[in-house]
Protein backbone atom coordinates (compact mmCIF):
# COMPACT_ATOMS: atom_id res chain seq x y z
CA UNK A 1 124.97 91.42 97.35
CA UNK A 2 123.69 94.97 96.57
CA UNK A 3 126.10 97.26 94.58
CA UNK A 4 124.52 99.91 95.72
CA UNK A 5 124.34 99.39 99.35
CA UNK A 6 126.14 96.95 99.71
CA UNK A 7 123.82 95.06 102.09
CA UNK A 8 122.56 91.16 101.86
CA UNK A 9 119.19 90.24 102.40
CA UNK A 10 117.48 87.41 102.00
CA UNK A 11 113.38 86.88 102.34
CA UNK A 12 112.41 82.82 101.90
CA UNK A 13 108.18 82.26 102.36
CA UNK A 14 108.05 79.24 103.00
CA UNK A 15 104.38 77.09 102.49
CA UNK A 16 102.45 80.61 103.13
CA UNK A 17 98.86 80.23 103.12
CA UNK A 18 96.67 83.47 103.67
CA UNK A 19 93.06 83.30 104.85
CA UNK A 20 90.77 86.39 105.72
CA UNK A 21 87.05 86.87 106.69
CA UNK A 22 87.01 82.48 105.92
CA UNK A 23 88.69 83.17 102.24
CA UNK A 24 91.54 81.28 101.41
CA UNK A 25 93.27 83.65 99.64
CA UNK A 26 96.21 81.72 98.47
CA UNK A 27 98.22 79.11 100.06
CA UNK A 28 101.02 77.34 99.54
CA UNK A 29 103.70 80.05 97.95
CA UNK A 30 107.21 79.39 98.65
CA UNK A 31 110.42 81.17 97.01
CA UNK A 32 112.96 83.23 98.09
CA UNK A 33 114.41 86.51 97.03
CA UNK A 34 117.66 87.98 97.43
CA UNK A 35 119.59 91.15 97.12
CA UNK A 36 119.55 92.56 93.81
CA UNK A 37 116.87 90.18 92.40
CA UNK A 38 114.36 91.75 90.27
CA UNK A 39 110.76 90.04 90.90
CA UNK A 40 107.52 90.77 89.15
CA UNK A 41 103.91 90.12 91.01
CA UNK A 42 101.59 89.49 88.13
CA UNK A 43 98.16 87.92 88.03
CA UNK A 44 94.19 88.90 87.60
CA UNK A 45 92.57 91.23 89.77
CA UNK A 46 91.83 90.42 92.80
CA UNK A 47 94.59 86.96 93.45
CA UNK A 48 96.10 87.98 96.11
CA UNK A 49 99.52 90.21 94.98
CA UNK A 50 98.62 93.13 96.86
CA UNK A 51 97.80 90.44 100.07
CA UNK A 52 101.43 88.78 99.36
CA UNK A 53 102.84 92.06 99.51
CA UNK A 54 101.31 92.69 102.73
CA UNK A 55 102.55 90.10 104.31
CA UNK A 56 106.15 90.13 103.76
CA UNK A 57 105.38 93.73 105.01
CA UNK A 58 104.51 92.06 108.11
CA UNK A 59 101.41 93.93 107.67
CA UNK A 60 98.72 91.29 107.05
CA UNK A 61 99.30 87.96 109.15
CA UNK A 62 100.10 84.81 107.53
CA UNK A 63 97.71 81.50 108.74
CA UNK A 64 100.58 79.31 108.13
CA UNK A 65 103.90 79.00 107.00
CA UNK A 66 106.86 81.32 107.79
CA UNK A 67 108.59 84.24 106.47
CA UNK A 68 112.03 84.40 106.64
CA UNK A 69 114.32 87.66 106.64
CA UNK A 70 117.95 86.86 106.82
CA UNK A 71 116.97 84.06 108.37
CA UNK A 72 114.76 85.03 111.14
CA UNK A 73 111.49 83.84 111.48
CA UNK A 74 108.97 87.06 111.11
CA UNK A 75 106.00 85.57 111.06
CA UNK A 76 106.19 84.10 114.70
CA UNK A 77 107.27 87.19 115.97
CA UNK A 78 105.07 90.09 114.50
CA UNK A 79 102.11 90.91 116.89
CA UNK A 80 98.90 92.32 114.72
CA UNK A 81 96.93 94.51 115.58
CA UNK A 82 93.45 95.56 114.04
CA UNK A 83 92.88 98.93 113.85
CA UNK A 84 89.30 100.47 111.98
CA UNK A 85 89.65 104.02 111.20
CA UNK A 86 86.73 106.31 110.89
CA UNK A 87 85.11 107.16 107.73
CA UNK A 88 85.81 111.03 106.30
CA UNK A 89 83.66 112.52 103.99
């Protein structure tokens, strides 16, 4: 549990496998994190951190697997939407 806050979470991927534009971009992480857990994403340039990141962000849609928050299944219930914003120069 968080000293600070004093609030419990839990996030458990489970077999997450991320594919865009027909590139598997990983697949296959699992772990879980809890309150107060320190966690480091490391790795080369261009593996797939900032993607992982995205999707327990619910931001960037998982092809299979779940995501777990406290126990509730995210990735079944997030609805995507694709959104291309103009270019400013």
């Amino acid at each position: 549990m968080s000293k600070k806050w004093g609030v419990k979470m839990e996030i458990k991927m489970n077999s997450i496998s991320v594919v865009i534009k027909g590139k598997r971009i990983f697949s296959n992480i699992t772990d879980t994190m809890n309150s107060g857990d320190m966690v480091a994403l490391t790795g080369s340039s261009g593996c797939g951190k900032t993607t992982l990141l995205n999707c327990l962000g619910l931001i960037q849609p998982i092809e299979s697997g779940s995501i777990l928050i406290n126990g509730k299944d995210t990735s079944k219930s997030v609805s995507y939407t694709h959104l291309t914003l103009p270019t400013i120069l």
